[in-house]
N, C-alpha and C. Protein backbone atom coordinates (compact mmCIF):
# COMPACT_ATOMS: atom_id res chain seq x y z
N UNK A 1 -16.29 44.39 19.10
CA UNK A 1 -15.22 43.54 19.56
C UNK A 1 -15.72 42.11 19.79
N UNK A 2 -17.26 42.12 20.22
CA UNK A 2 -17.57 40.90 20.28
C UNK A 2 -17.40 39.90 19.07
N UNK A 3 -17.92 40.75 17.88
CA UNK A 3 -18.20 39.53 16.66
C UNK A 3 -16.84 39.03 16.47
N UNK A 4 -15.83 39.27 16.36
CA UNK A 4 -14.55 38.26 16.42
C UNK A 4 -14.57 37.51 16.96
N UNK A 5 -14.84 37.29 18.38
CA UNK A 5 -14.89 36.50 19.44
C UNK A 5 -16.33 35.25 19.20
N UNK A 6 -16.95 35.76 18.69
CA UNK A 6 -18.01 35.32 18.13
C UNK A 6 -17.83 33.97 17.14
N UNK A 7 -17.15 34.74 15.97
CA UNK A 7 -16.51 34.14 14.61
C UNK A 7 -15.96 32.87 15.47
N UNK A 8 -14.83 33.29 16.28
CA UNK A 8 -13.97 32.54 16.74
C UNK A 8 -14.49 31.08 17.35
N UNK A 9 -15.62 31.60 18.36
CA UNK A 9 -16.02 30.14 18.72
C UNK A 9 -17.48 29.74 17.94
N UNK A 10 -17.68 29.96 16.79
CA UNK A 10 -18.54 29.14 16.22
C UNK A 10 -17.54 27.93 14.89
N UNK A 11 -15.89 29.36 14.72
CA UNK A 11 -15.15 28.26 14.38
C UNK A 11 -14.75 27.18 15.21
N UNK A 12 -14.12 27.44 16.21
CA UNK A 12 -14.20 26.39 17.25
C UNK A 12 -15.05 25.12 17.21
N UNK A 13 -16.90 25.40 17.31
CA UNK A 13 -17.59 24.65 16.98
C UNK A 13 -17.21 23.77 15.94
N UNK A 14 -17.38 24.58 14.81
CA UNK A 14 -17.28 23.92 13.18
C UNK A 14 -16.47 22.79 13.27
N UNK A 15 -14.93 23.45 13.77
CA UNK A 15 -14.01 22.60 13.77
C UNK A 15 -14.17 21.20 14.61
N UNK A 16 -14.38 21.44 15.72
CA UNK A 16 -14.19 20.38 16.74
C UNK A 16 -16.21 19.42 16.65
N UNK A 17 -17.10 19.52 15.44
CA UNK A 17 -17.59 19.03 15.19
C UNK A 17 -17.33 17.79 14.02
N UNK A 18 -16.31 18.62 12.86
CA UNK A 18 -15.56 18.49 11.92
C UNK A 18 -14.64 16.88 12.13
N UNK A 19 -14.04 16.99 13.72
CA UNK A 19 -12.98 16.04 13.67
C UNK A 19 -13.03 14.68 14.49
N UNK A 20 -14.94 15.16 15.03
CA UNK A 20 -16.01 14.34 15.59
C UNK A 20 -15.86 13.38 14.45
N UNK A 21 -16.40 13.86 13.51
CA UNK A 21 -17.01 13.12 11.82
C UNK A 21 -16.05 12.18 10.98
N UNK A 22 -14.79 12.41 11.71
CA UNK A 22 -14.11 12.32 10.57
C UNK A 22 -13.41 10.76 11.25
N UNK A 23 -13.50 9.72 10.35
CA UNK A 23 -13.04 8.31 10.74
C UNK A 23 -12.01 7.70 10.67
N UNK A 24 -11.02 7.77 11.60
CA UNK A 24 -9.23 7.25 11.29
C UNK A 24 -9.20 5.71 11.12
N UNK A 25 -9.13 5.32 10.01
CA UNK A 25 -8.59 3.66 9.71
C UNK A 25 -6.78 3.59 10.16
N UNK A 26 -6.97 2.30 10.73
CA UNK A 26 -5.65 1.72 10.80
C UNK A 26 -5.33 1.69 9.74
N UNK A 27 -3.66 1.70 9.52
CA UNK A 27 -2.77 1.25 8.81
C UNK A 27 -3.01 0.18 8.57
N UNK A 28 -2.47 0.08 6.85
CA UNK A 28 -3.26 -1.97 6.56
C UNK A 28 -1.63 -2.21 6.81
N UNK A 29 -1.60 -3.25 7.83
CA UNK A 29 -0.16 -4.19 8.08
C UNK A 29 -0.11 -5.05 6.73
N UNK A 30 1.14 -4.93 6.62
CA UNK A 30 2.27 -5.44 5.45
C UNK A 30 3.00 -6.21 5.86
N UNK A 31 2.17 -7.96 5.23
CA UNK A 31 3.51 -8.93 5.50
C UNK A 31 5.25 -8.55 4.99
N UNK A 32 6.07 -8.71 5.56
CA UNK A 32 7.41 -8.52 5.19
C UNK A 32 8.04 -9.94 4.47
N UNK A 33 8.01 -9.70 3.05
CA UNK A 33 8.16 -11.03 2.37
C UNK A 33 10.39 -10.70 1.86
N UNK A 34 10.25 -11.70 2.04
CA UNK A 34 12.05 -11.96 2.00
C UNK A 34 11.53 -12.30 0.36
N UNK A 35 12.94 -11.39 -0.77
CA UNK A 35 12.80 -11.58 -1.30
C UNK A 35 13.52 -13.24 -2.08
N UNK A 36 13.04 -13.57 -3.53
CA UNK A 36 14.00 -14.99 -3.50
C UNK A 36 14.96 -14.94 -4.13
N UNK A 37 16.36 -15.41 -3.34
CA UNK A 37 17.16 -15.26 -3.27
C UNK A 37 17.81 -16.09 -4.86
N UNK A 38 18.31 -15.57 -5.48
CA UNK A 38 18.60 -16.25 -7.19
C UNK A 38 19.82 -17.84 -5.87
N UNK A 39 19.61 -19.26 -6.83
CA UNK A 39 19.91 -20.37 -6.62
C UNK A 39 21.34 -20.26 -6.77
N UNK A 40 22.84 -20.76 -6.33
CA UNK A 40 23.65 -20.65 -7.12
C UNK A 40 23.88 -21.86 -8.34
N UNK A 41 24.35 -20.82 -9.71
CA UNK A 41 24.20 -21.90 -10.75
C UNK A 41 25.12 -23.19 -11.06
N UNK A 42 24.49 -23.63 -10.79
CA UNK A 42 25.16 -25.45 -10.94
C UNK A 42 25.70 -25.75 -12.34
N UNK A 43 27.37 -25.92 -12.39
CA UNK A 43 27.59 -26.21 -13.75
C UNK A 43 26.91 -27.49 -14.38
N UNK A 44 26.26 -27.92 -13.50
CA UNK A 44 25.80 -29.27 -14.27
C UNK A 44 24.00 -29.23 -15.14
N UNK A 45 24.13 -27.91 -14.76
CA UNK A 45 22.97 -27.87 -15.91
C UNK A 45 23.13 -26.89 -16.79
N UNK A 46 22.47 -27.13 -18.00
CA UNK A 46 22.82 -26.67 -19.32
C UNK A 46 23.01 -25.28 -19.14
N UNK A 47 22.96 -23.95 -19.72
CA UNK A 47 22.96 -22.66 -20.01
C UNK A 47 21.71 -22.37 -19.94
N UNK A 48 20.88 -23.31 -20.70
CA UNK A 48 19.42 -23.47 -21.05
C UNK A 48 18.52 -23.26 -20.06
N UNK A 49 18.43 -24.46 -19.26
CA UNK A 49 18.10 -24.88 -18.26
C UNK A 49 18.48 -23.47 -17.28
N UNK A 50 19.22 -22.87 -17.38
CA UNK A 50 19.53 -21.85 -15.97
C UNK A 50 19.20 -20.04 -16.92
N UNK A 51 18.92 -20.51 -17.78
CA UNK A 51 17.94 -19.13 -18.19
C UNK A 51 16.31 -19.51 -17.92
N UNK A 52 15.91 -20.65 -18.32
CA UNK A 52 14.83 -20.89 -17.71
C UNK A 52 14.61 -20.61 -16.46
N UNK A 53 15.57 -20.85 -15.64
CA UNK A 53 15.33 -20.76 -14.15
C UNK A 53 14.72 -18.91 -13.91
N UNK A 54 15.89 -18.57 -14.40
CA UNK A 54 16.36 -16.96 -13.97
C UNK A 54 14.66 -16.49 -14.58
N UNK A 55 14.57 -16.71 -15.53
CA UNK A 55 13.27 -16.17 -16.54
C UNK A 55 11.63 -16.50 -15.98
N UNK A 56 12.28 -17.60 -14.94
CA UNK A 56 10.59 -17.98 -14.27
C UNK A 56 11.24 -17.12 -12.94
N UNK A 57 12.17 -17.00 -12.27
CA UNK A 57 11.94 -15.82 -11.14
C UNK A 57 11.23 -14.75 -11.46
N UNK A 58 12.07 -14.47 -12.65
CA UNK A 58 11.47 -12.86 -12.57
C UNK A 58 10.26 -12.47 -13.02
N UNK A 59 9.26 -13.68 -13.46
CA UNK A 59 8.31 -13.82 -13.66
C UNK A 59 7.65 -13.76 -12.69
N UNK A 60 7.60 -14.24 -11.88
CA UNK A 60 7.55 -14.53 -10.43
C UNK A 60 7.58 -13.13 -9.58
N UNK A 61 8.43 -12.91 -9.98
CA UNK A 61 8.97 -11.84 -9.20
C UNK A 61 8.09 -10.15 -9.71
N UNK A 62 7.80 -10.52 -11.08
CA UNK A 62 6.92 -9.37 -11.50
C UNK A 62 5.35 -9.64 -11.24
N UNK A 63 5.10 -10.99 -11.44
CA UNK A 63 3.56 -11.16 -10.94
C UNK A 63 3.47 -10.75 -9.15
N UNK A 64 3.77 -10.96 -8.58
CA UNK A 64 4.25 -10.26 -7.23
C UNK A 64 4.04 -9.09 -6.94
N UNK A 65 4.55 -8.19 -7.63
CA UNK A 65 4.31 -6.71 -7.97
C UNK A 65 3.21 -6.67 -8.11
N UNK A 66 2.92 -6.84 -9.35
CA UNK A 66 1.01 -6.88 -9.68
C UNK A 66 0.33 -6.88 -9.04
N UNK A 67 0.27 -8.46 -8.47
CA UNK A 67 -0.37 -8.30 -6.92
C UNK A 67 -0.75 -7.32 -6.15
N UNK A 68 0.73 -6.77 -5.46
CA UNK A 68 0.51 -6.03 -4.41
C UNK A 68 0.14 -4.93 -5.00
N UNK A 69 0.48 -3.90 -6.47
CA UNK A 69 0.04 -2.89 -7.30
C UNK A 69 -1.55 -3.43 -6.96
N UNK A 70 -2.52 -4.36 -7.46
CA UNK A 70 -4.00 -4.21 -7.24
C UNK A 70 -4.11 -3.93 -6.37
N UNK A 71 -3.90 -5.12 -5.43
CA UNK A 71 -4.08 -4.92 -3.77
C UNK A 71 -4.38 -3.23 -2.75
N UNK A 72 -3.07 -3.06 -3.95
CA UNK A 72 -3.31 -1.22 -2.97
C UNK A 72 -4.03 -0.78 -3.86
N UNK A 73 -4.45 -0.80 -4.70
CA UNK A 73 -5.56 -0.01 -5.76
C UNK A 73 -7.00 -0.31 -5.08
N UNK A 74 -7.09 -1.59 -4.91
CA UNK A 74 -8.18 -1.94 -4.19
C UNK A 74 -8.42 -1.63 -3.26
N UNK A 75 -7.54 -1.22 -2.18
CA UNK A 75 -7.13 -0.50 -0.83
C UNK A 75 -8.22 0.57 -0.91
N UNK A 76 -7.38 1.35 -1.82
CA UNK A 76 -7.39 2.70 -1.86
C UNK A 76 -8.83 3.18 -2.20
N UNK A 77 -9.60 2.28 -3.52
CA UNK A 77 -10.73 2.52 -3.89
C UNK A 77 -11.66 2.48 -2.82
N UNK A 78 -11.61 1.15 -2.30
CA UNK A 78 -12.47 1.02 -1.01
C UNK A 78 -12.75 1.97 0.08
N UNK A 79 -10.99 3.05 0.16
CA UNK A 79 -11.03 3.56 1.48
C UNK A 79 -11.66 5.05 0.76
N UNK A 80 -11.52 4.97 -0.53
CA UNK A 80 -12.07 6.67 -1.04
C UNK A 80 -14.07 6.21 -1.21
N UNK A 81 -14.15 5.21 -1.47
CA UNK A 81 -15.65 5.37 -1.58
C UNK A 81 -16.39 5.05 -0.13
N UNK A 82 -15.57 4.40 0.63
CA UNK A 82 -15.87 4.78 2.10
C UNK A 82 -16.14 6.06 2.88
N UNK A 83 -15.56 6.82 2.64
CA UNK A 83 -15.51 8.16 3.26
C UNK A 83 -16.67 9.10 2.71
């Protein structure tokens, strides 16, 4: 009857040595970016001119992504070869 009891607190041990070891990182804080808001289009510029516009947001708007896509890749690598 003992060796259960046994088992039991060398798991005990294991465990509560286990959670000694083990290193909790903060959460990485996330600026809260407002996204940009499309201009309203002014009839006084060409068609041209206001696809250009639209075509450099979303340019904009996809390099952005990227960004933050490395950013957490880089995160992540760091926090897996850390451990």
């Amino acid at each position: 009857m003992t060796n259960w009891q046994a088992d039991l607190d060398a798991l005990v041990q294991e465990t509560m040595a286990l959670t000694k070891s083990v290193r909790v990182e903060r959460p990485i804080l996330r600026a809260v970016v407002e996204p940009n808001r499309m201009l309203a289009l002014s009839l006084k510029n060409s068609e041209r001119d206001q696809i250009r516009q639209r075509v450099a947001n979303f340019k904009a708007h996809q390099e952005r992504f990227a960004r933050e896509r490395e950013d957490y890749a880089a995160s992540l690598l760091e926090r897996m070869r850390g451990q």
